[in-house]
N, C-alpha and C. Protein backbone atom coordinates (compact mmCIF):
# COMPACT_ATOMS: atom_id res chain seq x y z
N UNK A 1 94.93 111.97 120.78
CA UNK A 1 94.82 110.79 121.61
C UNK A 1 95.04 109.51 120.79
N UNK A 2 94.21 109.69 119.65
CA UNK A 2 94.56 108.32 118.85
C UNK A 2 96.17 107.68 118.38
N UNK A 3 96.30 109.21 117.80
CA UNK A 3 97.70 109.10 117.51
C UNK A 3 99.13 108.61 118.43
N UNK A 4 98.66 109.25 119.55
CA UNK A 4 99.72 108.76 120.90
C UNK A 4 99.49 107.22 120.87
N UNK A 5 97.82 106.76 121.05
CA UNK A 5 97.95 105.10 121.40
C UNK A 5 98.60 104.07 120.32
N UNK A 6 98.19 105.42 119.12
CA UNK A 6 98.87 104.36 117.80
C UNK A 6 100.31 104.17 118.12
N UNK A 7 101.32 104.98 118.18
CA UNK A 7 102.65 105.23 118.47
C UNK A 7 103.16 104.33 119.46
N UNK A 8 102.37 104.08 120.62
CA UNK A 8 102.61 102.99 121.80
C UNK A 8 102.27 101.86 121.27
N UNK A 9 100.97 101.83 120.36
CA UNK A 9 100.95 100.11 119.87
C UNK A 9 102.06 99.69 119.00
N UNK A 10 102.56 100.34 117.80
CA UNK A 10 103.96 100.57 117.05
C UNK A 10 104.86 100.25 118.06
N UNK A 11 104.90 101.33 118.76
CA UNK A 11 106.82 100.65 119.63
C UNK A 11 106.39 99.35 120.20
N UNK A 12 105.39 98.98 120.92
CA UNK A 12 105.12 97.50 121.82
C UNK A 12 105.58 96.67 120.70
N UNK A 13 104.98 96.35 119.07
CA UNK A 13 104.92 95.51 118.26
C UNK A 13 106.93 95.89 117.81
N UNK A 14 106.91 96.60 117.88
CA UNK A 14 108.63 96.87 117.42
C UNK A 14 109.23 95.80 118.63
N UNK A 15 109.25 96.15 120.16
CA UNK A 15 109.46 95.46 120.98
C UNK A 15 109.67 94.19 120.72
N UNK A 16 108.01 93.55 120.79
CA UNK A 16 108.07 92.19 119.99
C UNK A 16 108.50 91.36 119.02
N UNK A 17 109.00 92.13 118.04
CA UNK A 17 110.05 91.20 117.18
C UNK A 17 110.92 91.69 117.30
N UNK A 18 111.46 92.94 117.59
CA UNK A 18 112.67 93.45 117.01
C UNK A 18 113.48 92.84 117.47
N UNK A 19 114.05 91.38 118.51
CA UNK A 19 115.28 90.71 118.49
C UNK A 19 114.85 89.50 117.59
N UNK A 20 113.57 89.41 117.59
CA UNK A 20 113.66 87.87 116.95
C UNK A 20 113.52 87.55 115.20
N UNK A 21 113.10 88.86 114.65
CA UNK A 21 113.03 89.03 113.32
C UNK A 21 114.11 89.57 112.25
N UNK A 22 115.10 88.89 111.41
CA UNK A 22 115.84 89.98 110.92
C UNK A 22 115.58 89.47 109.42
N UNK A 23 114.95 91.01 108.69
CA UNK A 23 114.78 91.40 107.49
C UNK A 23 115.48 90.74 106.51
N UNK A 24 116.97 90.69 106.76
CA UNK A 24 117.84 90.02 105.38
C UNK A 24 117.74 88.73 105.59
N UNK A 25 117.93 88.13 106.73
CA UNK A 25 117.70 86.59 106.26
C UNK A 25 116.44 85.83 106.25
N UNK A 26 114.84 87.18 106.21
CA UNK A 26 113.98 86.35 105.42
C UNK A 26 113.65 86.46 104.56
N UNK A 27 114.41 86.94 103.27
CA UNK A 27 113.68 87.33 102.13
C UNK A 27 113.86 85.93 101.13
N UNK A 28 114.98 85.02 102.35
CA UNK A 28 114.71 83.50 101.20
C UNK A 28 113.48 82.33 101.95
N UNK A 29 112.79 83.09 103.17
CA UNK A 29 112.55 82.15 103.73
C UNK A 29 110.64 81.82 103.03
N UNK A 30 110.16 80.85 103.21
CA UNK A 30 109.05 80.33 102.96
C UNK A 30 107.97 81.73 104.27
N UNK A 31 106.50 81.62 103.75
CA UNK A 31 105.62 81.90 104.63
C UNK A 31 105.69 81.31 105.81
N UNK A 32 105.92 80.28 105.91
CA UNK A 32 105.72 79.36 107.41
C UNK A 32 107.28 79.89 107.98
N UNK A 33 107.99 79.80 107.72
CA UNK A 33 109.59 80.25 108.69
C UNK A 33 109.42 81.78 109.24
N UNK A 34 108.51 82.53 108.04
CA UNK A 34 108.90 84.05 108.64
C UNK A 34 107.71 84.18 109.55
N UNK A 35 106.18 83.49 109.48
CA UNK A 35 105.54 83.41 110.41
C UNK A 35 105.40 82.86 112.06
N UNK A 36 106.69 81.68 112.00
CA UNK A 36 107.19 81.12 112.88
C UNK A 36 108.07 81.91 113.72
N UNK A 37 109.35 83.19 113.02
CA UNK A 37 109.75 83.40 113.25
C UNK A 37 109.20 84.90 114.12
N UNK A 38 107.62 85.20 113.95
CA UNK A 38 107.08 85.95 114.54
C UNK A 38 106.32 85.92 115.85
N UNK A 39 106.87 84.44 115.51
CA UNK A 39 105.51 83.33 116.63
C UNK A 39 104.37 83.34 116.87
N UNK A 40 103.63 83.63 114.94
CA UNK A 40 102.22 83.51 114.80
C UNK A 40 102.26 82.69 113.88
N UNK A 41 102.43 81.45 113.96
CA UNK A 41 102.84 80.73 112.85
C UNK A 41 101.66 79.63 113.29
N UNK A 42 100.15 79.97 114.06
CA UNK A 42 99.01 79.83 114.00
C UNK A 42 98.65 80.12 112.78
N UNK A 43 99.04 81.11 111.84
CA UNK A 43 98.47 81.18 110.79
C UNK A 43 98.66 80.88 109.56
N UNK A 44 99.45 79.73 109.69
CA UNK A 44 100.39 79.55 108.53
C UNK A 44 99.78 78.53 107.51
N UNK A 45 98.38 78.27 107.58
CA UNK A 45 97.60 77.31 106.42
C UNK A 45 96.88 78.70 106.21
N UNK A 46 96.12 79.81 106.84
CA UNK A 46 95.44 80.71 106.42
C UNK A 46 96.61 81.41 104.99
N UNK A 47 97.74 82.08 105.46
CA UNK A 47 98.02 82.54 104.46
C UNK A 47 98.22 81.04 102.90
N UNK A 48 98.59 80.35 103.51
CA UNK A 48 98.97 79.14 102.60
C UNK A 48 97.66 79.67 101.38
N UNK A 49 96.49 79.20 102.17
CA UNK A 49 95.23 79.32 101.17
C UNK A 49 94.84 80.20 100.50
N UNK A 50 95.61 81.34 101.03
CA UNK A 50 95.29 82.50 100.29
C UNK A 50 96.25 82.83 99.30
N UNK A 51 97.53 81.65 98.93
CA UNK A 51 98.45 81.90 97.91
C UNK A 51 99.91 82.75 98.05
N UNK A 52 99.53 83.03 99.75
CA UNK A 52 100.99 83.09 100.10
C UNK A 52 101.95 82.62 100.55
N UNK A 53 103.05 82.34 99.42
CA UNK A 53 103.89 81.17 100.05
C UNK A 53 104.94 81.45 100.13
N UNK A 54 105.59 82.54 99.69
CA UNK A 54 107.03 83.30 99.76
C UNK A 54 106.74 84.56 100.41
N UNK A 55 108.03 84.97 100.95
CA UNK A 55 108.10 86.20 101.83
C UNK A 55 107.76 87.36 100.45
N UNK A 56 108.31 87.07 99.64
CA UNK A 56 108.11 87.96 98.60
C UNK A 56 106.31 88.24 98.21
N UNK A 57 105.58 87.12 98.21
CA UNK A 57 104.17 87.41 98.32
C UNK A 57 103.66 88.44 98.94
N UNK A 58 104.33 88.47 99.78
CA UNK A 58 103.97 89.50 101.00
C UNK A 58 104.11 90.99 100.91
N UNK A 59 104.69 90.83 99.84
CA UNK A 59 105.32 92.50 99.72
C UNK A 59 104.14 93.70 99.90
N UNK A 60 103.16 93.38 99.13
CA UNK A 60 101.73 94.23 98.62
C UNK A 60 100.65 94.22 99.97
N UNK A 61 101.25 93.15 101.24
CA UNK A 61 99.74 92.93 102.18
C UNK A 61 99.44 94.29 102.91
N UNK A 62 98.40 94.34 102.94
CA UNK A 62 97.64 95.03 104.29
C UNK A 62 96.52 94.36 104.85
N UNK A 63 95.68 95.64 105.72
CA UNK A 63 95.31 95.34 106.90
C UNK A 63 94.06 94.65 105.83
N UNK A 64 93.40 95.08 105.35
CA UNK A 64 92.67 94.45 104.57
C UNK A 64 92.73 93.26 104.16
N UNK A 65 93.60 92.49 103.87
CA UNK A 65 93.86 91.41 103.14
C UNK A 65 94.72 90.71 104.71
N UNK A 66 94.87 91.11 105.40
CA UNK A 66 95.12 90.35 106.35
C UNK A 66 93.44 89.54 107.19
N UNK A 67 92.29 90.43 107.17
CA UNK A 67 91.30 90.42 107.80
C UNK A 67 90.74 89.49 106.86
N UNK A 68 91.19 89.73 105.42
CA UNK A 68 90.59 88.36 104.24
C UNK A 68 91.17 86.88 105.00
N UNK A 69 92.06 86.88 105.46
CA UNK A 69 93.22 85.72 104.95
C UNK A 69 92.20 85.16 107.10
N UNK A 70 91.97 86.51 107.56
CA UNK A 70 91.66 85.68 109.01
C UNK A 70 92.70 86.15 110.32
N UNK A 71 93.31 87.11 109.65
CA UNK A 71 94.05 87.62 110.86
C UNK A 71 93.15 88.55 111.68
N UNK A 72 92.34 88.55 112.94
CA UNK A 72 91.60 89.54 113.24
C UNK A 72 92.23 90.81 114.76
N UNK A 73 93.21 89.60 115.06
CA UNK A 73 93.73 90.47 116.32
C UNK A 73 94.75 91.96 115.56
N UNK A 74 94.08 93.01 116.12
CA UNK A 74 94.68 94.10 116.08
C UNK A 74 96.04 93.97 116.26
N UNK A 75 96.54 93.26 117.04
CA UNK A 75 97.62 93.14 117.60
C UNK A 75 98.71 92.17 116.73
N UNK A 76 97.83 90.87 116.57
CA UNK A 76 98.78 90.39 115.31
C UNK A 76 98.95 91.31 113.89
N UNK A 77 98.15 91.89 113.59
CA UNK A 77 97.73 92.53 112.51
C UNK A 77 98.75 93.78 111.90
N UNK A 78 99.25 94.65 113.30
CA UNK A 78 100.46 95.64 113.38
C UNK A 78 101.87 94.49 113.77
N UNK A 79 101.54 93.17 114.15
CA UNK A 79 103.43 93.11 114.23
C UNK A 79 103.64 92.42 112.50
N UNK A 80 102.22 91.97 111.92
CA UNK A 80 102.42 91.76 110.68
C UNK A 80 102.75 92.74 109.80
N UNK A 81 102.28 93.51 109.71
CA UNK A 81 102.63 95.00 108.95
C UNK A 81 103.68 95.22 109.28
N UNK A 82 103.95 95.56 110.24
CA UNK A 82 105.59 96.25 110.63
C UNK A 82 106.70 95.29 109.90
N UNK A 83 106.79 94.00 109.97
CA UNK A 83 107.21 92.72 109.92
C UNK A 83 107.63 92.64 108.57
N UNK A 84 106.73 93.00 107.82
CA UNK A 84 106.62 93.38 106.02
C UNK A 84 107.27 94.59 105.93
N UNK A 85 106.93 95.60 106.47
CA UNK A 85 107.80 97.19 106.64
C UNK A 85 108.76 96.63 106.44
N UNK A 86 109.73 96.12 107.60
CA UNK A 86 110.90 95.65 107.92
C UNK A 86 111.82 94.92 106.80
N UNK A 87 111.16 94.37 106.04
CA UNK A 87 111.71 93.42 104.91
C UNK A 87 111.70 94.40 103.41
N UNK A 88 110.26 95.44 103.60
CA UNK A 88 109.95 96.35 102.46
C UNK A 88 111.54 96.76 102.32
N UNK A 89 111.83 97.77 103.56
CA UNK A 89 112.91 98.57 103.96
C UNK A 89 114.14 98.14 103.55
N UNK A 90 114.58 96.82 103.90
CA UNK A 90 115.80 95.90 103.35
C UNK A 90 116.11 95.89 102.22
N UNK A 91 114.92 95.23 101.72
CA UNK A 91 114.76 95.14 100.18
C UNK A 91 115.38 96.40 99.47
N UNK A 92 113.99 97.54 100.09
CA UNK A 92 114.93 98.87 99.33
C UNK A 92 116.54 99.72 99.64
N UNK A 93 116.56 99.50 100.70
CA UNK A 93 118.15 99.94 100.54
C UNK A 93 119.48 99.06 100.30
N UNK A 94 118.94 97.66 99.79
CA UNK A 94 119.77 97.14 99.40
C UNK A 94 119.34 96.72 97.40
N UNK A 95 118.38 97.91 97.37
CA UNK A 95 118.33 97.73 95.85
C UNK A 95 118.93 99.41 95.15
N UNK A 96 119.36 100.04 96.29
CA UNK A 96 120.03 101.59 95.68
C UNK A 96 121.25 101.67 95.70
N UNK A 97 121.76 102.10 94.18
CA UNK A 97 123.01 101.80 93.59
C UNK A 97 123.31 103.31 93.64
């Protein structure tokens, strides 16, 4: 049961960015553009304070350190993760030679 609702919260949050987010052109962008570009860019002095200021900062986050920084909605919390997935993913197949 858990597993099914997890899988439906995953595709909903895929839903939600997947036209408005693309991986390669944020890996130059600031914290505030790629948060904007998620349209939670409510949180964009929380991460500030916590020293994230490049997309690249981001590489290492989880749910943990999202709940530090003040992200508490479940819901923001998975399109953030995925969001980072998404850029993880880029990153790596455009670093295999």
């Amino acid at each position: 049961m858990l597993k099914n609702t997890l899988l439906v919260v995953v595709a909903v949050a895929r839903q939600m960015i997947g036209e408005k987010q693309h991986p390669e052109r944020m890996m130059d962008a600031g914290v505030c553009e790629w948060l904007q570009s998620l349209e939670l860019d409510e949180y964009t002095e929380s991460f500030h304070s916590a020293g994230y200021t490049t997309v690249d900062d981001l590489m290492d986050l989880d749910a943990a350190q999202l709940q530090h920084i003040g992200v508490t909605s479940v819901t923001h919390q998975l399109r953030l993760l995925y969001a980072v997935d998404r850029i993880r993913q880029t990153v790596d197949s455009s670093t295999v030679i």
